[in-house]
Protein backbone atom coordinates (compact mmCIF):
# COMPACT_ATOMS: atom_id res chain seq x y z
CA UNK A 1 -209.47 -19.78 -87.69
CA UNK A 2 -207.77 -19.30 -91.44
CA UNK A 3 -207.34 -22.63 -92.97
CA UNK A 4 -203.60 -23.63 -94.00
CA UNK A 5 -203.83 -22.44 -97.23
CA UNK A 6 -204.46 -18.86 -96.16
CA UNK A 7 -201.44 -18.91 -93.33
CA UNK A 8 -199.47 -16.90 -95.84
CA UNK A 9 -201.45 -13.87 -96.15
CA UNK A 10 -200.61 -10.22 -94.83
CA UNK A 11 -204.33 -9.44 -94.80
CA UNK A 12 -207.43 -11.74 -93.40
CA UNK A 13 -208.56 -10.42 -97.11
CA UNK A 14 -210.41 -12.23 -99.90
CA UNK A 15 -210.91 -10.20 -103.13
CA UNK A 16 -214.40 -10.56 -104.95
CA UNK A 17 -214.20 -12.31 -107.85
CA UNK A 18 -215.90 -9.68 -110.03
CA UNK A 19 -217.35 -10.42 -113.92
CA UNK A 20 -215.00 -8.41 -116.76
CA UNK A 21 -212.73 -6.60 -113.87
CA UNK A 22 -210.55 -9.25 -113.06
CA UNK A 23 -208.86 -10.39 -114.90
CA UNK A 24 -204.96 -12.13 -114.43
CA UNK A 25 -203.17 -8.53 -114.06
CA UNK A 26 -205.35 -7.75 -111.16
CA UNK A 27 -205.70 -11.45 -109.80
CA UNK A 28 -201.47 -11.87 -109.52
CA UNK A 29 -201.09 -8.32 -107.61
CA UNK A 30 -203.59 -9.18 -105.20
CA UNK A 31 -201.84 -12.98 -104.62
CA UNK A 32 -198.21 -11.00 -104.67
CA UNK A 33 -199.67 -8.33 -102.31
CA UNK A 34 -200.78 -10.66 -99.79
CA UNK A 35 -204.14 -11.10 -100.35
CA UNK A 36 -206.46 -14.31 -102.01
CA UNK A 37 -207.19 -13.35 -105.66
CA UNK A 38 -210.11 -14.08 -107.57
CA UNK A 39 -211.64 -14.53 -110.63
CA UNK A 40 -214.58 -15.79 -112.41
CA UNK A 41 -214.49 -18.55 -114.07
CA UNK A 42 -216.53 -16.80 -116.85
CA UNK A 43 -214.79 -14.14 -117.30
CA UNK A 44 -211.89 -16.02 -119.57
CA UNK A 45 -213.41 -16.95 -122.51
CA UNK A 46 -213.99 -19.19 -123.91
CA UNK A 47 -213.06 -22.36 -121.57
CA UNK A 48 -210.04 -22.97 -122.92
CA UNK A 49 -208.60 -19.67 -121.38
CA UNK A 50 -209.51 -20.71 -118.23
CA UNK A 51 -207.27 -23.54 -118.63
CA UNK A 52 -204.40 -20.80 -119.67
CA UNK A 53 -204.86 -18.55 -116.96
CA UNK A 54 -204.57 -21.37 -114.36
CA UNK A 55 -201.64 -22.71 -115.81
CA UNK A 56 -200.25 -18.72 -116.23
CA UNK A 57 -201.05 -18.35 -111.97
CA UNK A 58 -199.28 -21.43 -111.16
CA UNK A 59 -196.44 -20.38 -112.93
CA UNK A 60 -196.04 -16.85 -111.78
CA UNK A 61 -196.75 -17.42 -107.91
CA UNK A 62 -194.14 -20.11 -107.96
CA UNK A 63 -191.67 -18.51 -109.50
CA UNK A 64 -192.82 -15.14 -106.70
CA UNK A 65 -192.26 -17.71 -103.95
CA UNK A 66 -189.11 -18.80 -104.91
CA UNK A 67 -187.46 -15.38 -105.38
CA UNK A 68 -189.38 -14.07 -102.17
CA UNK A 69 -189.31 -16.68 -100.09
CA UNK A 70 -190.31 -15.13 -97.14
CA UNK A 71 -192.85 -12.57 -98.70
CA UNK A 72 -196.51 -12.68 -98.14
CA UNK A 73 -198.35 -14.72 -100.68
CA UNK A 74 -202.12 -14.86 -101.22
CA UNK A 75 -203.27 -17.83 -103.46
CA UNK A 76 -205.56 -17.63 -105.84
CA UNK A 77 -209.38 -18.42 -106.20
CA UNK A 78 -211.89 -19.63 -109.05
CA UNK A 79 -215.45 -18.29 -108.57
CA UNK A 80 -218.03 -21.32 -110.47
CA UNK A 81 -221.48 -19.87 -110.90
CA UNK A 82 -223.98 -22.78 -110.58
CA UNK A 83 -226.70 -21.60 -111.71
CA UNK A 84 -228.28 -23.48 -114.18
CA UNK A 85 -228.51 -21.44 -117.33
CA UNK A 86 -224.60 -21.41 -117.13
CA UNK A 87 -223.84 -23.90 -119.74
CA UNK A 88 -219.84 -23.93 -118.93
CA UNK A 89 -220.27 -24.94 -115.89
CA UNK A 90 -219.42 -28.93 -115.72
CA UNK A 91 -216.58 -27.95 -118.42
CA UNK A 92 -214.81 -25.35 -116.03
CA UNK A 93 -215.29 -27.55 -113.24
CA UNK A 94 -213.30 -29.95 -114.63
CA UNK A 95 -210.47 -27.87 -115.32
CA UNK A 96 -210.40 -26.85 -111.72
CA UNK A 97 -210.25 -30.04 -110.72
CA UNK A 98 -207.77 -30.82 -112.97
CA UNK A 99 -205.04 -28.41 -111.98
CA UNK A 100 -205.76 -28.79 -108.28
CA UNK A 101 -207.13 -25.02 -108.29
CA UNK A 102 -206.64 -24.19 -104.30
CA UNK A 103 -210.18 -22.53 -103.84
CA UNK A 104 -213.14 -22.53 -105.62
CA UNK A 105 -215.68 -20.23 -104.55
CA UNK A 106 -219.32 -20.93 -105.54
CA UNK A 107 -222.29 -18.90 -106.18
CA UNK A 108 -226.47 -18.96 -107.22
CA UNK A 109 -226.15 -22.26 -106.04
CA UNK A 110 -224.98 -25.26 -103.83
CA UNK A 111 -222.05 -26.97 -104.90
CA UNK A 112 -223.00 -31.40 -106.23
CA UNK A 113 -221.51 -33.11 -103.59
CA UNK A 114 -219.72 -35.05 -105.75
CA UNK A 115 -218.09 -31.70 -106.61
CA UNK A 116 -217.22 -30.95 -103.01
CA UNK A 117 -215.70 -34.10 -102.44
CA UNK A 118 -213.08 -34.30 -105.82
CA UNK A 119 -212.00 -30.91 -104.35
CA UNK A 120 -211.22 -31.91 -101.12
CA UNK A 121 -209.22 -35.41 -102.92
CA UNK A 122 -206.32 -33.06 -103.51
CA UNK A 123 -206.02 -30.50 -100.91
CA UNK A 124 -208.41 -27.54 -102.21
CA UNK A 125 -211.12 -25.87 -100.44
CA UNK A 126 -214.82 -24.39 -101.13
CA UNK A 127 -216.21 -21.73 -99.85
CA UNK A 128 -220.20 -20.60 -100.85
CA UNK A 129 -221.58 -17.17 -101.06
CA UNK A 130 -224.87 -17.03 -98.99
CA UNK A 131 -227.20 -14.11 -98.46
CA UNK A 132 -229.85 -15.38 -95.92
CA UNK A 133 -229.26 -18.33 -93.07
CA UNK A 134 -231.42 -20.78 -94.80
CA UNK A 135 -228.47 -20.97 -97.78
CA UNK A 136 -226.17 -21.02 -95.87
CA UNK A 137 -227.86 -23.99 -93.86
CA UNK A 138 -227.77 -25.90 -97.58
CA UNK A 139 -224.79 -24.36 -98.08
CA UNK A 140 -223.31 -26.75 -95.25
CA UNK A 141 -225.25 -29.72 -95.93
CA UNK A 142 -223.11 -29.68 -99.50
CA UNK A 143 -219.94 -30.17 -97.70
CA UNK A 144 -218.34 -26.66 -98.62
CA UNK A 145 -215.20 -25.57 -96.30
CA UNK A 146 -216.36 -22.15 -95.68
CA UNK A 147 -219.50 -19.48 -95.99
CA UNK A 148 -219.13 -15.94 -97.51
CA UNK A 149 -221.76 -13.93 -96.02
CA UNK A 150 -223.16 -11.45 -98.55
CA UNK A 151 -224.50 -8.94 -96.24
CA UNK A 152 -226.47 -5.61 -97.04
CA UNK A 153 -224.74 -2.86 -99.05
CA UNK A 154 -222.21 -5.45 -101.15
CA UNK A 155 -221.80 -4.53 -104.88
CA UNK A 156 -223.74 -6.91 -107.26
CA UNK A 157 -225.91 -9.48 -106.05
CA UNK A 158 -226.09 -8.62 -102.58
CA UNK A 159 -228.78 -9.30 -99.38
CA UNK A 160 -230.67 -7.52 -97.42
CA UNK A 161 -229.87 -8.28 -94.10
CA UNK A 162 -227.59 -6.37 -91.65
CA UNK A 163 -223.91 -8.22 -90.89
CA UNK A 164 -224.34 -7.75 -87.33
CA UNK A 165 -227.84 -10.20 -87.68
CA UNK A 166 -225.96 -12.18 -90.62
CA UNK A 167 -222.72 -13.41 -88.75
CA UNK A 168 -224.43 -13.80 -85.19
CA UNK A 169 -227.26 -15.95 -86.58
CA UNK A 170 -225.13 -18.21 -88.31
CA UNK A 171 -222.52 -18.49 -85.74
CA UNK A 172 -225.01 -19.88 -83.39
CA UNK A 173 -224.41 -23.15 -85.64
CA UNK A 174 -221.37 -22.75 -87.52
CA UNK A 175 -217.92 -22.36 -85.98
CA UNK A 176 -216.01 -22.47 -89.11
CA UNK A 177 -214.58 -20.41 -91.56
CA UNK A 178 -216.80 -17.52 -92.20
CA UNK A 179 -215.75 -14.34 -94.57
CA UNK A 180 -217.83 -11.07 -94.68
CA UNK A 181 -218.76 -8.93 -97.44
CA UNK A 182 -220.85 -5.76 -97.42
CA UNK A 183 -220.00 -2.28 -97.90
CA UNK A 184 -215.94 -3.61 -96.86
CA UNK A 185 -213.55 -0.84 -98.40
CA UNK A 186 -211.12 0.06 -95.56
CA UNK A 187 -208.86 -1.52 -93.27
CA UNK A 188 -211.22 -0.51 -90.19
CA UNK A 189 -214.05 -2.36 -92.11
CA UNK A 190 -211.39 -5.43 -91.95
CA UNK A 191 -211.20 -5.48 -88.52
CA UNK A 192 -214.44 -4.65 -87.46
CA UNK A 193 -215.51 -7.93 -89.94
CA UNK A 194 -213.45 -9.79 -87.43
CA UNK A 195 -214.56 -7.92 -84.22
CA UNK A 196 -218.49 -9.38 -85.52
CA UNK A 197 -216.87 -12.65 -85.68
CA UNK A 198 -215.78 -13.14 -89.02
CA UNK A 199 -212.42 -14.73 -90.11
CA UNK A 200 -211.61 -12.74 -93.16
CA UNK A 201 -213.42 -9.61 -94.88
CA UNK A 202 -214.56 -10.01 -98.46
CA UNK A 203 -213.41 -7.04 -100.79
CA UNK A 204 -214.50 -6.38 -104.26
CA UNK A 205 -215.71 -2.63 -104.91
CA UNK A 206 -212.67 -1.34 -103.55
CA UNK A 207 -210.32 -2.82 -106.35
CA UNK A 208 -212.57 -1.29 -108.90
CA UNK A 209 -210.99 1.46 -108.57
CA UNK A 210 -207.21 -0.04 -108.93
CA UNK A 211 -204.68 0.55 -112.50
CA UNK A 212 -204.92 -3.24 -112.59
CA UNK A 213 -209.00 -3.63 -112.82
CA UNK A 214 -210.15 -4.73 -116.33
CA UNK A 215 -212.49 -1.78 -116.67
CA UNK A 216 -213.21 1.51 -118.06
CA UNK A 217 -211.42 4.47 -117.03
CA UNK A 218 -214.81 5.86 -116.35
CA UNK A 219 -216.11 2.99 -114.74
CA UNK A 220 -213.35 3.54 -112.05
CA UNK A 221 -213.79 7.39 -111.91
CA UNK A 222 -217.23 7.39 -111.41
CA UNK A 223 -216.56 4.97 -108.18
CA UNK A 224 -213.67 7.44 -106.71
CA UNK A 225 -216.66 10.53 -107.37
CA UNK A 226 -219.36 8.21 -105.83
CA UNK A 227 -220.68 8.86 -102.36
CA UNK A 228 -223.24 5.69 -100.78
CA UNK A 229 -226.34 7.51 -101.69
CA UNK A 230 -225.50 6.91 -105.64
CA UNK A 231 -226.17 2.97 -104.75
CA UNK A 232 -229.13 1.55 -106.26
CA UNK A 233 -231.09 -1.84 -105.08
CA UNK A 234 -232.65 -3.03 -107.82
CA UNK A 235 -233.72 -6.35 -109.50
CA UNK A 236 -234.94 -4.44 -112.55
CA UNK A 237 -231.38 -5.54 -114.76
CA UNK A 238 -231.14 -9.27 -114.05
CA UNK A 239 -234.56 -10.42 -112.00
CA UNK A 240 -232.20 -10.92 -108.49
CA UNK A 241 -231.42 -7.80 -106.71
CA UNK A 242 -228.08 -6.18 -106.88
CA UNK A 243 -226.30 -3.16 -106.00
CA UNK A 244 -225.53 -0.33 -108.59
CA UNK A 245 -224.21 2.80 -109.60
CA UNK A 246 -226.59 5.61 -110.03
CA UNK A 247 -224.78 7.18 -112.83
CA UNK A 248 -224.43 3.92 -114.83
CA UNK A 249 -228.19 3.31 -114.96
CA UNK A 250 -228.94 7.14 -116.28
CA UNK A 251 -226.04 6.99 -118.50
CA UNK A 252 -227.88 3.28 -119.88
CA UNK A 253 -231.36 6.00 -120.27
CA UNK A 254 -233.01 5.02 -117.21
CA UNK A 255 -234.85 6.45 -114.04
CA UNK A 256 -233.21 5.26 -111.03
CA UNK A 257 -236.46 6.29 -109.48
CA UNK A 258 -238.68 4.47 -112.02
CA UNK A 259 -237.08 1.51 -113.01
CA UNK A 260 -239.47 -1.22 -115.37
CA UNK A 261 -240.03 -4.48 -113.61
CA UNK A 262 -238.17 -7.55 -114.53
CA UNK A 263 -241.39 -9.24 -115.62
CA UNK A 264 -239.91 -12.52 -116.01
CA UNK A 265 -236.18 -11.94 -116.40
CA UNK A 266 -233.69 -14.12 -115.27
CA UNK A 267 -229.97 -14.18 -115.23
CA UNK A 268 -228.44 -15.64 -117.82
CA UNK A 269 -224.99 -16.66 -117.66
CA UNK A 270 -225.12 -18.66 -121.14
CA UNK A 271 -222.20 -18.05 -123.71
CA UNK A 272 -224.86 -16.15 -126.32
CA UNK A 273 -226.68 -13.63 -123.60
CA UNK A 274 -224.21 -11.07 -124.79
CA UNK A 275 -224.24 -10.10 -120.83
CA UNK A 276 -224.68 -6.53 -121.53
CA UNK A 277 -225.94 -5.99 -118.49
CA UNK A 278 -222.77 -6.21 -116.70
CA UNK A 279 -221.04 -4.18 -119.41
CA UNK A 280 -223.36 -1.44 -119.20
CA UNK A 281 -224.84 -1.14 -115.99
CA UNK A 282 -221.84 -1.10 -113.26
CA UNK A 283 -222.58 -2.87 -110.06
CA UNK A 284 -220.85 -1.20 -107.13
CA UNK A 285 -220.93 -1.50 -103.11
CA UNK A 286 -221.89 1.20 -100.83
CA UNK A 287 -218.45 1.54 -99.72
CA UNK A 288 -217.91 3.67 -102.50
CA UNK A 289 -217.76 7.04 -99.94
CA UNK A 290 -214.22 5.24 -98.81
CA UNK A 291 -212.47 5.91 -101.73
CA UNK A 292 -211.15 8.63 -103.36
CA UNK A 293 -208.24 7.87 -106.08
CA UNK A 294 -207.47 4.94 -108.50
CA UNK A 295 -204.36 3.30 -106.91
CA UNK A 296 -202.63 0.19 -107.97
CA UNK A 297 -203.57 -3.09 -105.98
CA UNK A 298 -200.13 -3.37 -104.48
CA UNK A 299 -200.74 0.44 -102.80
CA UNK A 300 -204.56 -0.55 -102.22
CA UNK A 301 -203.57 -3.74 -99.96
CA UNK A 302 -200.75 -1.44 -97.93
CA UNK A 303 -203.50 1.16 -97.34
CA UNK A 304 -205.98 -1.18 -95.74
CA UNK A 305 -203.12 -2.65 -94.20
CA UNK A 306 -201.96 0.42 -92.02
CA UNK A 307 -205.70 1.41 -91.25
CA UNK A 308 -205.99 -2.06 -90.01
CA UNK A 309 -203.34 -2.14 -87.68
CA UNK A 310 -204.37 1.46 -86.64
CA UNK A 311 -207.84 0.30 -86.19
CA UNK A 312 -206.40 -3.16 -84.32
CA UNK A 313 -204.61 -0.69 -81.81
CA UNK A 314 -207.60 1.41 -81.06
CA UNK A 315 -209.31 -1.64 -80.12
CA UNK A 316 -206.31 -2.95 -77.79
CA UNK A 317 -205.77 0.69 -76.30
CA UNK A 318 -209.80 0.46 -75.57
């Protein structure tokens, strides 16, 4: 079941909040489209942005709702990466809280409870990315509202495991708000995340490849040309294993098929690491074989919309 906040979408849809792509542009046409939007909190820098591009969302989706009052209307959603070598972390935290941010979606780590509990105070929700069932057991134990459920064949930092094993094993103790993400690029994909037992689909690689994405041209081109083989599982970059595009690793001067061990390395989401990394080396899902044009978000969202009605129907006709 959606929680209230999410009553107003057109989609059961949560964008990924992805590192350098979005960025306000894309975040607003995915809330005006109909989706949730998201962002890292990283990616404005430095924290005083953040502040800014809150304030710029709350603007612009009130002043949406009151000329289309009876529009679709995603809201919007600040990704937190706890993960101890980011040093921003207690700083952005308390600008979500703040401005009453609506969801907060964290990552690399459980949310303090302490945390969890100024959120709920006024109204917001938080939802955890998990890869494996023992997170999302601590996960739960935190507090948070809802689980994402970063199956095998997401972009980035993704698991291992099937979705089919990863939503039936954790519904056996969870019956609330659960999104999926894994390899999720068309409207089918959306309803066959619900058909496992989802509530909404997670979708990041997808909107990539949109006009709004705060990316190279040949970052997005390279996705439209991809096919699911080009996808490379490797923790060789940033010492956790992620999914990434074959032609951004030999482009970097690197052998997909002999890649050097991390020997040591660890992420590092500190305002000095430079995070080259995520310029360079372009992380990508294996739904990459769905796409095949740069579109703006607005004709992204209608897309997966008709193919998941059409999808829907197939089931009911079935």
């Amino acid at each position: 079941m959606l929680p209230p906040l999410l009553h107003t979408l057109r989609l059961p849809v949560i964008a990924s909040p992805m590192l350098i792509a979005s960025y306000p542009e894309m975040v607003l046409a995915q809330c005006k489209a109909g989706i949730v939007g998201a962002f890292p909190a990283l990616n404005a820098r430095p924290s005083a942005q953040l502040a800014d591009w809150i304030d710029q969302f709350d603007t612009e989706l009130a002043a949406y709702r009151a000329a289309h009052p009876d529009a679709p209307l995603g809201p919007y959603a600040v990704n937190q990466i706890c993960h101890q070598s980011n040093d921003r972390l207690d700083v952005d935290l308390s600008i979500c809280i703040e401005r009453r941010v609506p969801i907060l979606i964290t990552s690399l780590r459980a949310p303090p409870r302490a945390i969890v509990d100024a959120v709920h105070a006024y109204g917001g929700i938080i939802l955890h990315d998990v890869t494996t069932v023992r997170h999302a057991h601590k996960a739960l134990e935190a507090g948070v509202d809802g689980l994402i459920l970063v199956a095998a064949g997401a972009g980035g930092h993704a698991g291992t495991l099937s979705p089919f094993a990863l939503v039936a094993e954790v519904r056996r103790f969870f019956d609330g708000f659960l999104v999926l993400s894994g390899a999720i690029a068309t409207g089918a994909s959306v309803c066959a995340a619900l058909a496992l037992g989802a509530d909404c689909a997670y979708i990041g690689t997808r909107f990539l490849a949109s006009c709004e994405a705060n990316i190279a041209t040949r970052y997005k081109q390279t996705i439209v040309d991809a096919q699911a083989a080009d996808i490379i599982y490797t923790d060789a970059f940033t010492g956790v294993h992620g999914n990434y595009l074959r032609q951004s690793i030999e482009a970097a001067g690197f052998d997909p098929s002999n890649l050097p061990r991390p020997d040591g390395l660890a992420m590092d989401f500190s305002a000095s690491s430079g995070a080259k990394q995520w310029r360079d080396i372009w992380g990508a899902g294996q739904g990459v074989g769905s796409m095949d044009a740069v579109l703006s978000v607005a004709d992204i969202v209608t897309q997966l919309d008709t193919e998941y009605r059409a999808a829907r129907n197939r089931l009911i006709a079935w």
